[in-house]
PDB file of N, CA and C in Angstrom:
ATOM      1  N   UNK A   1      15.613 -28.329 292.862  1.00  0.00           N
ATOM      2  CA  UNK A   1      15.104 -27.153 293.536  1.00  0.00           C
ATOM      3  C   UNK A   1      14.353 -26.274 292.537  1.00  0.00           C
ATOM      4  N   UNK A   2      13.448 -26.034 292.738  1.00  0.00           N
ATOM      5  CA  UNK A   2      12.429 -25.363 291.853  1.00  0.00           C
ATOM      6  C   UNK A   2      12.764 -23.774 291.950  1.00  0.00           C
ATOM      7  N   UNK A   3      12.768 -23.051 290.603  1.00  0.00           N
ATOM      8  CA  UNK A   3      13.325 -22.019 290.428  1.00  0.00           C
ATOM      9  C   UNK A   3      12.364 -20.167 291.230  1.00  0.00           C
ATOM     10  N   UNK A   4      13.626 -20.128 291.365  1.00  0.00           N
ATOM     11  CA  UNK A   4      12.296 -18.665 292.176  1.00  0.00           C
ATOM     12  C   UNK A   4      11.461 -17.938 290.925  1.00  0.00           C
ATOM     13  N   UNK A   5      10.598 -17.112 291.006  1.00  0.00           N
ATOM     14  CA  UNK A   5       9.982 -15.888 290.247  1.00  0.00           C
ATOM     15  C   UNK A   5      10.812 -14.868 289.988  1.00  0.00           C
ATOM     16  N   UNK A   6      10.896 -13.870 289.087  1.00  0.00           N
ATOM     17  CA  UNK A   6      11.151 -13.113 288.326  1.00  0.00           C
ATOM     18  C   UNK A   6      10.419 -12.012 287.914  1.00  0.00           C
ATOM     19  N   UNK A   7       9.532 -12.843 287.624  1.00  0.00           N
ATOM     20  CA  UNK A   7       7.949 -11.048 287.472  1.00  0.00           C
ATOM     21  C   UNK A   7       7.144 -11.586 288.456  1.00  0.00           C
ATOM     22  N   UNK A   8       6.580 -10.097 288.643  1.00  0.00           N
ATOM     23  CA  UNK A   8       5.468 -10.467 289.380  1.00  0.00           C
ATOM     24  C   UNK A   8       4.470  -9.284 289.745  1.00  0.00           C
ATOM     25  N   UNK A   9       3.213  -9.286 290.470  1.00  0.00           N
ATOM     26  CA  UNK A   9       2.142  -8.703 290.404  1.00  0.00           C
ATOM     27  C   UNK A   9       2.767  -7.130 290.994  1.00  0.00           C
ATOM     28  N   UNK A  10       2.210  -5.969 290.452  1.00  0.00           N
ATOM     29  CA  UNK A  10       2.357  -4.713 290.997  1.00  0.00           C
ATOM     30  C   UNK A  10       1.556  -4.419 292.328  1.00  0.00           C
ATOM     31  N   UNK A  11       1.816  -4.217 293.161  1.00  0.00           N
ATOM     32  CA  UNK A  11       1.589  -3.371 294.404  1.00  0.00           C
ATOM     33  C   UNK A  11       0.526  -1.974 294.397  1.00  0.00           C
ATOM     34  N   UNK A  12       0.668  -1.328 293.357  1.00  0.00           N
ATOM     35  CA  UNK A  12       0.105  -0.033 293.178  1.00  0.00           C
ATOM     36  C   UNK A  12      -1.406  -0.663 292.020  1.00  0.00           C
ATOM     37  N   UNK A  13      -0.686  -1.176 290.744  1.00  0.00           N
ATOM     38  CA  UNK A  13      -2.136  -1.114 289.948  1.00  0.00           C
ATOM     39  C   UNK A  13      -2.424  -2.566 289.617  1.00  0.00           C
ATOM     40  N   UNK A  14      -2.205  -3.769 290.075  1.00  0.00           N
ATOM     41  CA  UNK A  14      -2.349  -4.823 290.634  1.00  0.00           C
ATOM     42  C   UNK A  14      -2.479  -5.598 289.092  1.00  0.00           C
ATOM     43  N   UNK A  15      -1.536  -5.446 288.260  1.00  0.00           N
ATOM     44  CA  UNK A  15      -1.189  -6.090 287.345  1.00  0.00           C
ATOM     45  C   UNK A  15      -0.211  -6.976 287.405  1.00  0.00           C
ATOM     46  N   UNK A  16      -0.595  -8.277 287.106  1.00  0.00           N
ATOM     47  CA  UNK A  16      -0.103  -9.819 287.319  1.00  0.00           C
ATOM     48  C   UNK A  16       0.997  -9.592 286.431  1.00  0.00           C
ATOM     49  N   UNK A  17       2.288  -9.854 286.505  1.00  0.00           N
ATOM     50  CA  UNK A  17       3.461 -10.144 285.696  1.00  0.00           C
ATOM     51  C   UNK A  17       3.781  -8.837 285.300  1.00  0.00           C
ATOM     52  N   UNK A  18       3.739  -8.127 285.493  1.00  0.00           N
ATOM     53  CA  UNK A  18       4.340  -6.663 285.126  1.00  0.00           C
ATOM     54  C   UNK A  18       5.482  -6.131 285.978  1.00  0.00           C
ATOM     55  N   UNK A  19       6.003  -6.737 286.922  1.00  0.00           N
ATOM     56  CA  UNK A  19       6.569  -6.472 287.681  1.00  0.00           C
ATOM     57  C   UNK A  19       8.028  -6.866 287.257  1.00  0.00           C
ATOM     58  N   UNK A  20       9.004  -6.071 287.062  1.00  0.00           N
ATOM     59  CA  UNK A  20      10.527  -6.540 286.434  1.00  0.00           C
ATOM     60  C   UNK A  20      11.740  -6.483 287.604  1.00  0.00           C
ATOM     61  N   UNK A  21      12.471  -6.704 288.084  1.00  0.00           N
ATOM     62  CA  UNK A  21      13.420  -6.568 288.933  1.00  0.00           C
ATOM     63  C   UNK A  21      14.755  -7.191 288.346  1.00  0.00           C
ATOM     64  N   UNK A  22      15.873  -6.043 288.432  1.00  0.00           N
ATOM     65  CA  UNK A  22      17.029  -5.910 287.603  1.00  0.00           C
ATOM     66  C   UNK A  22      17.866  -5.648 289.298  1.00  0.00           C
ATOM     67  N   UNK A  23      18.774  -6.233 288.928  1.00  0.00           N
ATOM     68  CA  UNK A  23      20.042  -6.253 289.945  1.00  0.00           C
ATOM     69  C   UNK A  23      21.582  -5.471 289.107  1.00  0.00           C
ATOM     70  N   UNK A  24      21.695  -5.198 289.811  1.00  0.00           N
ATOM     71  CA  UNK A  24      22.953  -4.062 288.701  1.00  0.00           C
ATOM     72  C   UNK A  24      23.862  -4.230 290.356  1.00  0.00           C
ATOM     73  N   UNK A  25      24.888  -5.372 290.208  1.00  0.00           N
ATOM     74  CA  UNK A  25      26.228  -5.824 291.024  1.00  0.00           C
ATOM     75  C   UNK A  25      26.995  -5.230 290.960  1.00  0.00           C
ATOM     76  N   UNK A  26      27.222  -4.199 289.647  1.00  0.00           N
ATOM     77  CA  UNK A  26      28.752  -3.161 289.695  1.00  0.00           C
ATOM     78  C   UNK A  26      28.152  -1.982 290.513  1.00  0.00           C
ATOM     79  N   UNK A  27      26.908  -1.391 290.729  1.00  0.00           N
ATOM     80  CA  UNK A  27      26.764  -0.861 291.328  1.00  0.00           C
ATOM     81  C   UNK A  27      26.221  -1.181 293.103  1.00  0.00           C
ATOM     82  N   UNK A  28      25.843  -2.373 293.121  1.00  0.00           N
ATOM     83  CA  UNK A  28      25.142  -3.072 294.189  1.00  0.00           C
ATOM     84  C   UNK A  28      23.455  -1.965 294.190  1.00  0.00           C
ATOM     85  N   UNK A  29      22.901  -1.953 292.831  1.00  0.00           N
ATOM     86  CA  UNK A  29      21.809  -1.925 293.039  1.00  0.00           C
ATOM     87  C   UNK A  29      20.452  -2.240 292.747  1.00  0.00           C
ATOM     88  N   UNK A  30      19.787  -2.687 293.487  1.00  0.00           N
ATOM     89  CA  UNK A  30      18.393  -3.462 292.914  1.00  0.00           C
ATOM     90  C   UNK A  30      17.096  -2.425 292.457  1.00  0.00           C
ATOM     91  N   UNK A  31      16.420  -2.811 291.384  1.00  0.00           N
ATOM     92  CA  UNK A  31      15.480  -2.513 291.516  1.00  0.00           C
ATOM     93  C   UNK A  31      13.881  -3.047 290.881  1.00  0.00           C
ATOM     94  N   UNK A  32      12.982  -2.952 291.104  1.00  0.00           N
ATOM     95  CA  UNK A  32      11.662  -3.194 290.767  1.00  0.00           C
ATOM     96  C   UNK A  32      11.231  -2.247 290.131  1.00  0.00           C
ATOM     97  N   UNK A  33      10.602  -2.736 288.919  1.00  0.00           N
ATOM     98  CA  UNK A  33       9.768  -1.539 287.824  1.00  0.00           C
ATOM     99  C   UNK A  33       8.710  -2.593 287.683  1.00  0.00           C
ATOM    100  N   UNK A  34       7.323  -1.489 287.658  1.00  0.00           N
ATOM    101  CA  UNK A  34       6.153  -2.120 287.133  1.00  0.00           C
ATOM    102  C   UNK A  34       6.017  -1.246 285.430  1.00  0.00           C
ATOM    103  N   UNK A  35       5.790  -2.209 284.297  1.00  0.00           N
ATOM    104  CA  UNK A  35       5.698  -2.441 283.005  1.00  0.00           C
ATOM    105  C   UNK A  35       4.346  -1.450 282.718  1.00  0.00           C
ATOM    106  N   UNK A  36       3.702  -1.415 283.002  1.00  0.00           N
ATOM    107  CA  UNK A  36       2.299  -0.817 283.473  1.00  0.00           C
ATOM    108  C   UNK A  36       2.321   0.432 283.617  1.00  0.00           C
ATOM    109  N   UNK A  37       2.198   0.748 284.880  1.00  0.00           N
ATOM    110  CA  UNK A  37       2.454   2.296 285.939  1.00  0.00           C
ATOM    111  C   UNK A  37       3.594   2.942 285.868  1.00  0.00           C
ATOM    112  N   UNK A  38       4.443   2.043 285.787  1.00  0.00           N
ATOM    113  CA  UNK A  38       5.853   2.845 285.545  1.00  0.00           C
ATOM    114  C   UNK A  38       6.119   3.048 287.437  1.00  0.00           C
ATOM    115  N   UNK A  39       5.552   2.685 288.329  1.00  0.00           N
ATOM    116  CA  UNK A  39       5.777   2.672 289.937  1.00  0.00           C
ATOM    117  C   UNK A  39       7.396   1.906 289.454  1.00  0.00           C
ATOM    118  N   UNK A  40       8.202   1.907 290.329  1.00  0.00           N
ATOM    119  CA  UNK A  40       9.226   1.565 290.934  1.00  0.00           C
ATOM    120  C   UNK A  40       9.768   1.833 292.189  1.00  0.00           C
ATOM    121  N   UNK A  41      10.983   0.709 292.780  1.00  0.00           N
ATOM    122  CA  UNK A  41      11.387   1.046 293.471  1.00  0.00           C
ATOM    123  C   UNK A  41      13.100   0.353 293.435  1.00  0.00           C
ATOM    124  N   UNK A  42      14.290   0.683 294.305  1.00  0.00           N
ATOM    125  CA  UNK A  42      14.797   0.671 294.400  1.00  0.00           C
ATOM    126  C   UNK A  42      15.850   0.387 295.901  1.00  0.00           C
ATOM    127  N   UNK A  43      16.583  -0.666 296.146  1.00  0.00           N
ATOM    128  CA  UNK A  43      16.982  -1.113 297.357  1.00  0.00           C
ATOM    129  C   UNK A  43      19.049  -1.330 296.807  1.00  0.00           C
ATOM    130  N   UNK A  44      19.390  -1.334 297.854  1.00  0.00           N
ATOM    131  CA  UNK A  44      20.670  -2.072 297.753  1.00  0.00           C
ATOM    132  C   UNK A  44      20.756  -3.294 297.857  1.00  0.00           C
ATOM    133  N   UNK A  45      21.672  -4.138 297.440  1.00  0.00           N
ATOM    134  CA  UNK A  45      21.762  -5.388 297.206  1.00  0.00           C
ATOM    135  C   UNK A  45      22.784  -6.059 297.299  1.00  0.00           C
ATOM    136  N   UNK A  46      22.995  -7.230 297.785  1.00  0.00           N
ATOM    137  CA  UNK A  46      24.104  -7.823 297.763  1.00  0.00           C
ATOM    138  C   UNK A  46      24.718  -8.945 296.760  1.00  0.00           C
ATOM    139  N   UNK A  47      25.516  -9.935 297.386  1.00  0.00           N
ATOM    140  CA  UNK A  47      25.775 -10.844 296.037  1.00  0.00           C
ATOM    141  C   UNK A  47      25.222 -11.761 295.945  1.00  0.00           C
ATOM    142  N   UNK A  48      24.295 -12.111 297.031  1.00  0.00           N
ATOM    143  CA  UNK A  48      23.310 -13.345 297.668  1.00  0.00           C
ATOM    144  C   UNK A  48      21.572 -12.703 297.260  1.00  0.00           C
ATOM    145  N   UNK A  49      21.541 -11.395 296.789  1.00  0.00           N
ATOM    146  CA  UNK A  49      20.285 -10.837 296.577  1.00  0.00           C
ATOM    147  C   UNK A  49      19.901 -11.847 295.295  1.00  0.00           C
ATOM    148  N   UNK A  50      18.326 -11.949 295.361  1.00  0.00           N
ATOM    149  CA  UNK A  50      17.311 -12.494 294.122  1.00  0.00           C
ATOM    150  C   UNK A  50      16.238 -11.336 293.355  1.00  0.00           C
ATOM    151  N   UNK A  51      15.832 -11.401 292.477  1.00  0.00           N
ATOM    152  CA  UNK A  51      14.991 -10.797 292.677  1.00  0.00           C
ATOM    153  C   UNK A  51      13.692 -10.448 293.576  1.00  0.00           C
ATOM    154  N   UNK A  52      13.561 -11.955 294.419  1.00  0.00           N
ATOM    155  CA  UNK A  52      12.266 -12.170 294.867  1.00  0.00           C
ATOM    156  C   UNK A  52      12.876 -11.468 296.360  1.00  0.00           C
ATOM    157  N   UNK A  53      13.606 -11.125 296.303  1.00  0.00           N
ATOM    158  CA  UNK A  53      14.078 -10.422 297.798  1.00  0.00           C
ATOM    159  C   UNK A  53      13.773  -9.040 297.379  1.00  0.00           C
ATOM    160  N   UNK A  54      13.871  -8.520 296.609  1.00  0.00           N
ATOM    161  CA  UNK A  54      13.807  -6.947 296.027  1.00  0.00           C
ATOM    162  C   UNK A  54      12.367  -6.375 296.328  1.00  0.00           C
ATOM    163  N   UNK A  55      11.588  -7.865 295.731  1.00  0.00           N
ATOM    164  CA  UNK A  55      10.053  -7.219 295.310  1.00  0.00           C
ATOM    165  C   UNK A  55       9.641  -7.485 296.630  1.00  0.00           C
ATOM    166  N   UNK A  56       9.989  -8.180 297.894  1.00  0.00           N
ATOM    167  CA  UNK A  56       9.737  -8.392 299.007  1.00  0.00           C
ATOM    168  C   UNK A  56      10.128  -7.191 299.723  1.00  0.00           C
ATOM    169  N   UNK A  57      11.083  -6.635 299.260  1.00  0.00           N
ATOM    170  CA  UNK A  57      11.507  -5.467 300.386  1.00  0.00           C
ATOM    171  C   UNK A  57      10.904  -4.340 299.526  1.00  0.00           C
ATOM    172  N   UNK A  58       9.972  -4.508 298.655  1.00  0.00           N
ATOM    173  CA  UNK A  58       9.440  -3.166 298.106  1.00  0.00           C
ATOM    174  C   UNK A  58       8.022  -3.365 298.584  1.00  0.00           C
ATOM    175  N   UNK A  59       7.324  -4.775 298.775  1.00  0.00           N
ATOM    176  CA  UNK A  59       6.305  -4.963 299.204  1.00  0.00           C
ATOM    177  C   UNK A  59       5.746  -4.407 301.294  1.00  0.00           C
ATOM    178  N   UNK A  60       7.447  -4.660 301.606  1.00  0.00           N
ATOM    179  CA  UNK A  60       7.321  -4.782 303.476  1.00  0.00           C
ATOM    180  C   UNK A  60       7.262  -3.260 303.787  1.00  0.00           C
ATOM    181  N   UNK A  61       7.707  -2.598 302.274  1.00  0.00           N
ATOM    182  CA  UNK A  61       7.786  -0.633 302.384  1.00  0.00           C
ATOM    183  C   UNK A  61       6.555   0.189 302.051  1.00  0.00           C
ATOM    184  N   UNK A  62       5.859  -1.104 301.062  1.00  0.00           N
ATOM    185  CA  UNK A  62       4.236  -0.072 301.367  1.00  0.00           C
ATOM    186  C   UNK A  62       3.632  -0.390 302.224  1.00  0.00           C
ATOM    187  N   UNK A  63       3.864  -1.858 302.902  1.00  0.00           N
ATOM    188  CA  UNK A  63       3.055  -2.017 303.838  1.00  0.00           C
ATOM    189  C   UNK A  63       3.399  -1.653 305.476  1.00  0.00           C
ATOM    190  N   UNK A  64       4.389  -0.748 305.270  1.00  0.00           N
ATOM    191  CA  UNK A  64       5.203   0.317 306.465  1.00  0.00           C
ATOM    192  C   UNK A  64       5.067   1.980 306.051  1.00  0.00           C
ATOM    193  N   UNK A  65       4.938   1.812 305.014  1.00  0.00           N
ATOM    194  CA  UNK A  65       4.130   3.363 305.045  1.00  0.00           C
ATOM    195  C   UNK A  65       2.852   3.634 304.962  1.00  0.00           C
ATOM    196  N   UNK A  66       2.035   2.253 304.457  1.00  0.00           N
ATOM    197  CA  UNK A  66       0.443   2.176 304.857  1.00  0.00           C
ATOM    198  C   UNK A  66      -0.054   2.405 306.491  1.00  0.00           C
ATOM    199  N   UNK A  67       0.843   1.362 307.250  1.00  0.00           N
ATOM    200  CA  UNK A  67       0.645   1.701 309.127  1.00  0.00           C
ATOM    201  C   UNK A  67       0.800   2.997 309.208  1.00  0.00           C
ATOM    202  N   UNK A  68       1.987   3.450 308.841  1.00  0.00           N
ATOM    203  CA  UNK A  68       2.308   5.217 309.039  1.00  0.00           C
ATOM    204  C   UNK A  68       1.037   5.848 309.107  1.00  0.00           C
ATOM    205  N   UNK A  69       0.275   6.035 307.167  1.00  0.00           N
ATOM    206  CA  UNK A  69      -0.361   6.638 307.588  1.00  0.00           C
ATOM    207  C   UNK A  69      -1.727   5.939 308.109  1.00  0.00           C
ATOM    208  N   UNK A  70      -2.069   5.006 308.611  1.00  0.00           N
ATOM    209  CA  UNK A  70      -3.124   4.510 309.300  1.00  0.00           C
ATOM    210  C   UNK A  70      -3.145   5.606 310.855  1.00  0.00           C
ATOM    211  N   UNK A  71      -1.886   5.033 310.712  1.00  0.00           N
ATOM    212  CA  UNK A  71      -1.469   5.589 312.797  1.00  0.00           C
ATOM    213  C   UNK A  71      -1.360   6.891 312.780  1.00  0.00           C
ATOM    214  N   UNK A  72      -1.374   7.583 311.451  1.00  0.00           N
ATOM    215  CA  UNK A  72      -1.715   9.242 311.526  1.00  0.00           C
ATOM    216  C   UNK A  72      -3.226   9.772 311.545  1.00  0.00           C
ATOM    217  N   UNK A  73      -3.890   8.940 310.684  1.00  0.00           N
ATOM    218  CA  UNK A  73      -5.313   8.887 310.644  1.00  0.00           C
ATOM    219  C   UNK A  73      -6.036   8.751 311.767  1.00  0.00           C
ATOM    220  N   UNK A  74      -5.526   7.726 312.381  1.00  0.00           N
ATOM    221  CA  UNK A  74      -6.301   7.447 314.133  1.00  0.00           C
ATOM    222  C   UNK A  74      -5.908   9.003 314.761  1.00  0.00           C
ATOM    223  N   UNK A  75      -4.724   9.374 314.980  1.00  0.00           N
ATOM    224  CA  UNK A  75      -4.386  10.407 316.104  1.00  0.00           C
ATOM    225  C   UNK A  75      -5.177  11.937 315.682  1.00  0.00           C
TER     226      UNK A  75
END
């Protein structure tokens, strides 16, 4: 089984591999830092969490506050 990713591209200033995601289990918490920008974000996590789940649920949150403000822009 071929291994998941670990870094990966930033969201904000679109730098390839800058992307770090640390899981901290005593606290159950995840998070994503870009190396770069210094952007981050932060999710809860479980014992089944990866990193590539972190940077996915930081990715599905700009692209849910991008609609936001799209759908404010239209009205």
């Amino acid at each position: 089984m071929d291994k998941l990713d670990t870094v990966f591209c930033c969201p904000f200033c679109n730098h390839g591999s800058s992307v770090e995601c640390r899981i901290d289990m005593k606290n159950l918490i995840g998070e994503a830092t870009c190396g770069i920008c210094q952007e981050n974000f932060s999710t809860t996590v479980t014992a089944l969490t990866e990193p590539i789940d972190i940077y996915s649920e930081w990715i599905d949150e700009c692209e849910r506050v991008n609609n936001l403000e799209e759908d404010a822009d239209a009205a």
